[in-house]
N, C-alpha and C. Protein backbone atom coordinates (compact mmCIF):
# COMPACT_ATOMS: atom_id res chain seq x y z
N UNK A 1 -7.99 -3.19 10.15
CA UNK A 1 -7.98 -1.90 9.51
C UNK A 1 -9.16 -1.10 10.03
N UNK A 2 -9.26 0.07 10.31
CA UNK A 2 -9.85 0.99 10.76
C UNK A 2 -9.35 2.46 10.53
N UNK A 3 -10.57 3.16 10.09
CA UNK A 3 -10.48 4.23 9.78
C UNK A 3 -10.45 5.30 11.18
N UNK A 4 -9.35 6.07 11.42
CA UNK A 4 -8.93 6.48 12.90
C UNK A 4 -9.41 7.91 12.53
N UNK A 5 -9.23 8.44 11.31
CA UNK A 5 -9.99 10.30 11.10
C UNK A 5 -10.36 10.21 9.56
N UNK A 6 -10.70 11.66 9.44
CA UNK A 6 -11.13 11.65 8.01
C UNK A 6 -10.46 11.17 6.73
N UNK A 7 -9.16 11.49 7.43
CA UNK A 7 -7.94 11.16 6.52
C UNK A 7 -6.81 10.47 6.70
N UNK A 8 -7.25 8.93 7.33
CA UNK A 8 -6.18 8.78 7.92
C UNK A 8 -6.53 7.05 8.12
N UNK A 9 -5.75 5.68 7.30
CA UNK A 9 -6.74 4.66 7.94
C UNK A 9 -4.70 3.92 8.24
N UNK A 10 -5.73 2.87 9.23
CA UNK A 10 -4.60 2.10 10.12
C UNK A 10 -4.56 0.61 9.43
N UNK A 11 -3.54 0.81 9.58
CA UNK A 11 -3.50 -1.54 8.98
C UNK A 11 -2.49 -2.25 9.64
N UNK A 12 -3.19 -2.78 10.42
CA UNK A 12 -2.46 -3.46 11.11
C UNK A 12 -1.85 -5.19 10.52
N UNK A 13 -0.68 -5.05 10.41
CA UNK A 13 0.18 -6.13 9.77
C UNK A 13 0.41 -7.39 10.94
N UNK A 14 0.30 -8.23 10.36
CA UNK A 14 0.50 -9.26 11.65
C UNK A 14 1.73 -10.30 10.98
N UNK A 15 2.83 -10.09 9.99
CA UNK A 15 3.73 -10.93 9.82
C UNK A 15 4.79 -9.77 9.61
N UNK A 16 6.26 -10.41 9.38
CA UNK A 16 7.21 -9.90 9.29
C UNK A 16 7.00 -9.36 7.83
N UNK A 17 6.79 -9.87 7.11
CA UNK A 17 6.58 -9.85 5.43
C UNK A 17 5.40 -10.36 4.87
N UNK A 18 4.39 -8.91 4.68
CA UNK A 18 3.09 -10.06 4.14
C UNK A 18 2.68 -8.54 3.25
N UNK A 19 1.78 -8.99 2.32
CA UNK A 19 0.53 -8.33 1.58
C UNK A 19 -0.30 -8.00 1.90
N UNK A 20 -1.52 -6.99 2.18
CA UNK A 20 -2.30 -6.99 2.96
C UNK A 20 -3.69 -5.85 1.77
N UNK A 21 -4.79 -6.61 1.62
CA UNK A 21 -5.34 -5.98 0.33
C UNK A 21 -6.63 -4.83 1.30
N UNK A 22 -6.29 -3.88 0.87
CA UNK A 22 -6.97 -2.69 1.51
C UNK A 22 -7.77 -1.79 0.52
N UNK A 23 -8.07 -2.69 -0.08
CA UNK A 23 -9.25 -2.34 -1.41
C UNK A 23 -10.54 -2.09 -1.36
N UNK A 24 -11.39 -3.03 -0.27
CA UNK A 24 -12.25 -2.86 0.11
C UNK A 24 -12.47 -1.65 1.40
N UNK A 25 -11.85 -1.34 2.22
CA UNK A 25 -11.41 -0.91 3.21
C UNK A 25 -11.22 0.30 2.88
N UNK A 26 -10.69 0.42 1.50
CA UNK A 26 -10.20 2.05 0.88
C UNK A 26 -11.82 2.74 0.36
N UNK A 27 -12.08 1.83 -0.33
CA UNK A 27 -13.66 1.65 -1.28
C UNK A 27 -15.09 2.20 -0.28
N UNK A 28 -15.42 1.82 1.29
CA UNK A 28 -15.72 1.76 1.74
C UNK A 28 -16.23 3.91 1.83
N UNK A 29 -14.55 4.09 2.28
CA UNK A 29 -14.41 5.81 2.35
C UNK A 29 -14.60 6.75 1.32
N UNK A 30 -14.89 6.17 0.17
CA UNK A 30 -15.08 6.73 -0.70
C UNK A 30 -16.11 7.62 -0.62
N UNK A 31 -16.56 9.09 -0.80
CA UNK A 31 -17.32 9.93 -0.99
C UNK A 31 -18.59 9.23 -1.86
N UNK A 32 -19.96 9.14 -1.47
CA UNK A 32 -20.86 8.62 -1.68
C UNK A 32 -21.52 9.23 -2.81
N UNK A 33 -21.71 10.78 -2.79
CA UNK A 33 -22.29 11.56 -3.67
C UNK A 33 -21.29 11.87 -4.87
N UNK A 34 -20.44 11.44 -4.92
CA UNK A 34 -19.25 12.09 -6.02
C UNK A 34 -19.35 11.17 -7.12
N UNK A 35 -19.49 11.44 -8.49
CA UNK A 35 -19.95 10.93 -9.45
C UNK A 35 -18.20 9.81 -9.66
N UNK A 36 -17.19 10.94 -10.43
CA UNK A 36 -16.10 10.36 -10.35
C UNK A 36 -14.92 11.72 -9.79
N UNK A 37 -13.37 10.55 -9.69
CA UNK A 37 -12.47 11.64 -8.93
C UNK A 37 -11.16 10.62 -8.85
N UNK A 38 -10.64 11.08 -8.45
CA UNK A 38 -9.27 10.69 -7.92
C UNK A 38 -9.10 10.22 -6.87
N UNK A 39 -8.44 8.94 -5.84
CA UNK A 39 -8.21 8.78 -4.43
C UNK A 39 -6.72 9.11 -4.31
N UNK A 40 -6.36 9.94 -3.48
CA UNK A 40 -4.59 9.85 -3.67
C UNK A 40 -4.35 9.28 -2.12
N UNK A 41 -3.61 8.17 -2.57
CA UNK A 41 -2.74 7.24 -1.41
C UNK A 41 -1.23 7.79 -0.92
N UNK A 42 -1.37 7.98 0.29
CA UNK A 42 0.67 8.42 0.88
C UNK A 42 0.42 6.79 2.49
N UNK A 43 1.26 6.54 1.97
CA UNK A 43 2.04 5.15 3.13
C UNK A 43 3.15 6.75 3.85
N UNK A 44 3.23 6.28 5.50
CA UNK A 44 3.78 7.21 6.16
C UNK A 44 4.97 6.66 6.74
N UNK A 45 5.47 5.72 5.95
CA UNK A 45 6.46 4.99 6.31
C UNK A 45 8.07 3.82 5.42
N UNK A 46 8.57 4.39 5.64
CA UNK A 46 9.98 3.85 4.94
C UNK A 46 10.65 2.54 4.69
N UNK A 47 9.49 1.47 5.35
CA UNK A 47 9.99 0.24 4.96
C UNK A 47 8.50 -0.98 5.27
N UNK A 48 7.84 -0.28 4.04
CA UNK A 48 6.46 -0.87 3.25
C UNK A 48 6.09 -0.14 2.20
N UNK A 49 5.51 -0.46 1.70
CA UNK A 49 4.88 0.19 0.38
C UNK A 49 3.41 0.28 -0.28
N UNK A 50 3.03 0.82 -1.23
CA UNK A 50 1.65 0.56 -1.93
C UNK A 50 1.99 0.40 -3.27
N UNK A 51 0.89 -0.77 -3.21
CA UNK A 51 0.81 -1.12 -5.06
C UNK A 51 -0.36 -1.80 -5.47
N UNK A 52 -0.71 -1.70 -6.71
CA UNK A 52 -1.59 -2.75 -7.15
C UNK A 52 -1.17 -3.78 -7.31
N UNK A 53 -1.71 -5.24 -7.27
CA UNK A 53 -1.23 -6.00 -7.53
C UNK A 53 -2.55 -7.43 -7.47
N UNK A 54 -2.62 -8.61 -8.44
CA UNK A 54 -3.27 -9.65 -8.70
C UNK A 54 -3.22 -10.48 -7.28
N UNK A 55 -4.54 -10.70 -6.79
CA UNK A 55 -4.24 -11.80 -5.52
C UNK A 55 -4.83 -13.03 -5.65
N UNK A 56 -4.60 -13.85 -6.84
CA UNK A 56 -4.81 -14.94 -7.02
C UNK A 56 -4.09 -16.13 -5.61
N UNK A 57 -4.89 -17.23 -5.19
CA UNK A 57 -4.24 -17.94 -4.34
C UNK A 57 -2.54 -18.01 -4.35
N UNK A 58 -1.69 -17.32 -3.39
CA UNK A 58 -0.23 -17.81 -3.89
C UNK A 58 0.25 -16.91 -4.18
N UNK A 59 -0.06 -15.66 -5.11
CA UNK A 59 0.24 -14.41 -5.65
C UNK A 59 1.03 -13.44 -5.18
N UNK A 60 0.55 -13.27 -3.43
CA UNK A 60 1.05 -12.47 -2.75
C UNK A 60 2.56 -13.05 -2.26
N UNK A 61 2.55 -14.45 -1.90
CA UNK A 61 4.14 -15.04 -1.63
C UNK A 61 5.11 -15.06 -2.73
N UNK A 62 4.38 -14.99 -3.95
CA UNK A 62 4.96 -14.96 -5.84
C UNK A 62 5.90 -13.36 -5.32
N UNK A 63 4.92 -12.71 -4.94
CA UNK A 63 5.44 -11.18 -5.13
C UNK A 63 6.12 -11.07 -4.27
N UNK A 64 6.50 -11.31 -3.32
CA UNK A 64 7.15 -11.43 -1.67
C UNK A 64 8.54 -12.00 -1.87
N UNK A 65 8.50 -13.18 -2.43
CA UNK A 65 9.53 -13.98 -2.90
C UNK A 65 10.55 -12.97 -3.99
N UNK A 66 9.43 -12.52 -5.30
CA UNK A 66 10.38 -11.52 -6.23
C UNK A 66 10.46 -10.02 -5.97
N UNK A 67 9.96 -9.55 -4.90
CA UNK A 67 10.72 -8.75 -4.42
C UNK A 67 11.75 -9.07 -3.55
N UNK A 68 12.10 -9.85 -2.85
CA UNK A 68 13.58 -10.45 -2.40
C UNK A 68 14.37 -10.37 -3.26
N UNK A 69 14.20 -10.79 -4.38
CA UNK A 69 15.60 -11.33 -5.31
C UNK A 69 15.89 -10.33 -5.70
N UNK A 70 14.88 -8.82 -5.92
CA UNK A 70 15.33 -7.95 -6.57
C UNK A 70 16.33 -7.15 -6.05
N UNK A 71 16.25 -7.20 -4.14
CA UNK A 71 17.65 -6.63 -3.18
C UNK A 71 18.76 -6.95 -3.86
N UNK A 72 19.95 -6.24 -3.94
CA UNK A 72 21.22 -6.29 -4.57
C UNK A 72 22.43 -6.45 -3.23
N UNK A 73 22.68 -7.46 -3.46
CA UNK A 73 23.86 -7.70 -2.55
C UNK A 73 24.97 -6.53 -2.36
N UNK A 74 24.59 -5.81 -1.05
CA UNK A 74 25.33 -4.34 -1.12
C UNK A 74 26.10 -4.64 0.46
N UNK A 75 27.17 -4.33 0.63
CA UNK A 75 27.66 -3.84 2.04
C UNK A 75 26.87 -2.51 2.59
N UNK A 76 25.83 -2.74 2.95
CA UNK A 76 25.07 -1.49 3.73
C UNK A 76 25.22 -0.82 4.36
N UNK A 77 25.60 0.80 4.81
CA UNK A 77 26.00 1.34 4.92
C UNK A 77 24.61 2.11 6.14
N UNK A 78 23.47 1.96 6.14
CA UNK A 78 22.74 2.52 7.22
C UNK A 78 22.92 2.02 8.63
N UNK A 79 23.14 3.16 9.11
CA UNK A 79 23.61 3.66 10.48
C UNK A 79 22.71 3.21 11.52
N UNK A 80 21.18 3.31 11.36
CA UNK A 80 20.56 2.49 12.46
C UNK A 80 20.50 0.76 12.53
N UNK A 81 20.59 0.55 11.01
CA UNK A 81 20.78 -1.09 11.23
C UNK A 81 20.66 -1.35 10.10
N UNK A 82 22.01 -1.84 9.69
CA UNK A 82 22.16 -1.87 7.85
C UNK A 82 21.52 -3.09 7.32
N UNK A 83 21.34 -4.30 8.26
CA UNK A 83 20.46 -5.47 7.86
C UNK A 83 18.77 -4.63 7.66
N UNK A 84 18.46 -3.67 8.38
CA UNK A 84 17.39 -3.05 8.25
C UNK A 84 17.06 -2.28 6.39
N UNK A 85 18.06 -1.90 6.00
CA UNK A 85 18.17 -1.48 4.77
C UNK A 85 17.52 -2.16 3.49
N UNK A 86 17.38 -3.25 3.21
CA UNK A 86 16.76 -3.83 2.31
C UNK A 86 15.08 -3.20 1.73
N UNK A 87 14.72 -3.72 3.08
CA UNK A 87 13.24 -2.80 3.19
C UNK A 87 13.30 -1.71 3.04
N UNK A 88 14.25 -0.62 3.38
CA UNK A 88 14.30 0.74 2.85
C UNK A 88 14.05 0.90 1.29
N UNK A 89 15.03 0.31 0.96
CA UNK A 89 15.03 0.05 -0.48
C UNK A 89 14.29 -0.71 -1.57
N UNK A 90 13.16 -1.61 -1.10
CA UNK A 90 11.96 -1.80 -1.92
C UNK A 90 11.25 -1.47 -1.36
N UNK A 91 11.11 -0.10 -0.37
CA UNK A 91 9.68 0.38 -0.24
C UNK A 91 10.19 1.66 -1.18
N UNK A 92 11.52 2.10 -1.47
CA UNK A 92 11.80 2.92 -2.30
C UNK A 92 11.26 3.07 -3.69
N UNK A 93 11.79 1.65 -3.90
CA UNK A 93 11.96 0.92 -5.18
C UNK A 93 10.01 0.63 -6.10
N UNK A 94 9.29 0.01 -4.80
CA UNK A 94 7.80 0.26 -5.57
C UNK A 94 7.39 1.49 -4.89
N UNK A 95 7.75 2.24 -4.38
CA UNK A 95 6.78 3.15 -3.95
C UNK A 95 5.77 2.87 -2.77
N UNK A 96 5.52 4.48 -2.25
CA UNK A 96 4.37 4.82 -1.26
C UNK A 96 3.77 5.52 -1.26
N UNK A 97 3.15 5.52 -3.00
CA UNK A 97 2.31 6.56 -2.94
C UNK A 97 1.33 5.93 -4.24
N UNK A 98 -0.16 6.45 -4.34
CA UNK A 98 -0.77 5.62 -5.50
C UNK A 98 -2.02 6.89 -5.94
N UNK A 99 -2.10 6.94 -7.60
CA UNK A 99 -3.45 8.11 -7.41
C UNK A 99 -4.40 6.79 -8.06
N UNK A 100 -5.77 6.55 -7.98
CA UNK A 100 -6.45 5.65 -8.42
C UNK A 100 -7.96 6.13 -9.06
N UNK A 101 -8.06 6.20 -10.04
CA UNK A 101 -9.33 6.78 -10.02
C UNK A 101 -10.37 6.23 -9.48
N UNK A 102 -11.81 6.67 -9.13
CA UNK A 102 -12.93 6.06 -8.80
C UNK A 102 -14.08 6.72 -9.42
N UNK A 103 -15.37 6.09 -9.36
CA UNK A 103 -16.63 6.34 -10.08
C UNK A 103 -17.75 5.88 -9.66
N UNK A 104 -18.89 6.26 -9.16
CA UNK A 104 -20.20 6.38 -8.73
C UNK A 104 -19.60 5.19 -6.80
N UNK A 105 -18.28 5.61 -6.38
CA UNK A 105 -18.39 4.80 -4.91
C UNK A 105 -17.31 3.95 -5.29
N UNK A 106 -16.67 3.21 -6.62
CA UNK A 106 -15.86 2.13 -6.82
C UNK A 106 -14.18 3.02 -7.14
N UNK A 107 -13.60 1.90 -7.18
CA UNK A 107 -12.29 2.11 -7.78
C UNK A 107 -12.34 1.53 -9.13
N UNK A 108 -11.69 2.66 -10.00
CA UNK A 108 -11.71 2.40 -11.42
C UNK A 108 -10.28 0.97 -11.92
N UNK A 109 -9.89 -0.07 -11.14
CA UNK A 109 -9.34 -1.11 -11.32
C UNK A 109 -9.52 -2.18 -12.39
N UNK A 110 -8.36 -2.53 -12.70
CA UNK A 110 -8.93 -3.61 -13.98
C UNK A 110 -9.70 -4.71 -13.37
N UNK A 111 -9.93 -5.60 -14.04
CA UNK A 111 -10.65 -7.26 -13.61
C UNK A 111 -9.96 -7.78 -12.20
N UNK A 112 -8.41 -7.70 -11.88
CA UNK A 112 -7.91 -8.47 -11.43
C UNK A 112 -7.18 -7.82 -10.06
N UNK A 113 -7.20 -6.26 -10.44
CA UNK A 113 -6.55 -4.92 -9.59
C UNK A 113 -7.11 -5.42 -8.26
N UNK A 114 -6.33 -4.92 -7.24
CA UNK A 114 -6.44 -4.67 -5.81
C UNK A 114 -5.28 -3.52 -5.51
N UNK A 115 -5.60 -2.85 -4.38
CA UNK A 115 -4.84 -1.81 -3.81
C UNK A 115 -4.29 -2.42 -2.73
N UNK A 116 -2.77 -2.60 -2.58
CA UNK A 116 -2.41 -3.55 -1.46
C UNK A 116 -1.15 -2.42 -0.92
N UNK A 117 -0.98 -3.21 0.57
CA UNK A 117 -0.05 -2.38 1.30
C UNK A 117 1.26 -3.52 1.39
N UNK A 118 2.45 -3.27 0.85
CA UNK A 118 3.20 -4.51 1.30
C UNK A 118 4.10 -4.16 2.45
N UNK A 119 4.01 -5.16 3.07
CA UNK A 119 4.91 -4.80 4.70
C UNK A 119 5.95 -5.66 4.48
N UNK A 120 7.35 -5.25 4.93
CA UNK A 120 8.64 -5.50 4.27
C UNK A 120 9.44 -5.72 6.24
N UNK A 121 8.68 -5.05 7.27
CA UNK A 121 9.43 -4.77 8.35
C UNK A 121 8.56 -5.24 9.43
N UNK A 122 7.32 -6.30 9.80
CA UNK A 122 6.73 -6.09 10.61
C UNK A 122 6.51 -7.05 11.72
N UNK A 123 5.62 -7.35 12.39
CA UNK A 123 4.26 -6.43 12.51
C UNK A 123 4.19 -5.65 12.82
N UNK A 124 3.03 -4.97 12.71
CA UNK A 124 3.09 -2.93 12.54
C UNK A 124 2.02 -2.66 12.30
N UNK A 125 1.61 -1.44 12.75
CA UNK A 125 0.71 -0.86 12.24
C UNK A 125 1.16 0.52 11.68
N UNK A 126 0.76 0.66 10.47
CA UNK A 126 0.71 1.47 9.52
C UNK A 126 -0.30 2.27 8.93
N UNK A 127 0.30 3.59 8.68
CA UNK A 127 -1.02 4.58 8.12
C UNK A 127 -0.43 5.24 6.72
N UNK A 128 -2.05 5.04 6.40
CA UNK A 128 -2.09 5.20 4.96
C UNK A 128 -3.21 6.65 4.83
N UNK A 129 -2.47 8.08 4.37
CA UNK A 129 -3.31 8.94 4.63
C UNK A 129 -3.85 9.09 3.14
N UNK A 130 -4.95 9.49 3.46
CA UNK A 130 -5.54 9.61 2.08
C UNK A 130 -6.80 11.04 1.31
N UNK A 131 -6.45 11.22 0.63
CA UNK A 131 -7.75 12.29 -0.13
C UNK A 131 -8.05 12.11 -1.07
N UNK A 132 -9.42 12.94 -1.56
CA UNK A 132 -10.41 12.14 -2.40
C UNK A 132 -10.80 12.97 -3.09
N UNK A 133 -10.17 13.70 -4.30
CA UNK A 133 -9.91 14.91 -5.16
C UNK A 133 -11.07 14.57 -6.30
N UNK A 134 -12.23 15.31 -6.79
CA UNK A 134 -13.21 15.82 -7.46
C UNK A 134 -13.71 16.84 -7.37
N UNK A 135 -14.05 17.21 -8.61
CA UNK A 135 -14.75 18.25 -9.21
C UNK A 135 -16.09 18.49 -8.52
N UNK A 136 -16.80 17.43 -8.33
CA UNK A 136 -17.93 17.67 -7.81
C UNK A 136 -17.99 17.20 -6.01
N UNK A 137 -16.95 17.55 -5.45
CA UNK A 137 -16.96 17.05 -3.86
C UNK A 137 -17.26 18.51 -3.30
């Protein structure tokens, strides 16, 4: 992961289907002087997603696994590659987009929170554009 512009960071996925926690990485860019604010997350892409989610040992294959089951056995109907469709549809389904608050540099997360990118199609690299909305920026 690397931050490529002001607004703009890269994550590079190295499995077909993995979790990838970009919490620290997000945390890092955070506006230094800004007391508290908002981070707003956009994923620029149609088959991965963003979410919070617990990364206890195992956690991330827990979630990997039940997002599978949640695909619905459909005759697919997309035109570039209907086996491709699944992933369309749970990056639909959780979303690619996240607002998170933050405060004195942190993310306002519970005990257990992480900001993760899930990759549904890869390896890949993926961008996650982002802004950092306060009152006092």
């Amino acid at each position: 992961m690397r931050n490529t512009s002001e607004s703009q960071l890269l994550v590079h996925t190295t499995k077909e289907k993995e979790i990838v926690d970009i919490t620290d990485t997000l945390e890092e860019l955070l506006p230094k002087k800004t007391i508290r604010g908002v981070a707003h997350l956009f994923l620029l892409h149609t088959t991965a997603a963003l979410t919070t989610a617990d990364l206890d040992p195992g956690t991330d294959l827990d979630l990997l696994d039940g997002f599978e089951r949640l695909v619905p056995e459909v005759a697919w109907r997309h035109p570039h590659d209907p086996s491709h469709m699944p992933n369309h549809f749970l990056s639909a389904l959780i979303g690619t987009s996240l607002n998170v608050p933050f405060e004195n540099g942190k993310f306002m997360l519970g005990t257990w929170q992480r900001i993760v990118l899930v990759e549904f199609s890869g390896p890949r690299t993926r961008k996650v554009v982002y802004s950092f909305i306060s009152p006092t920026l």
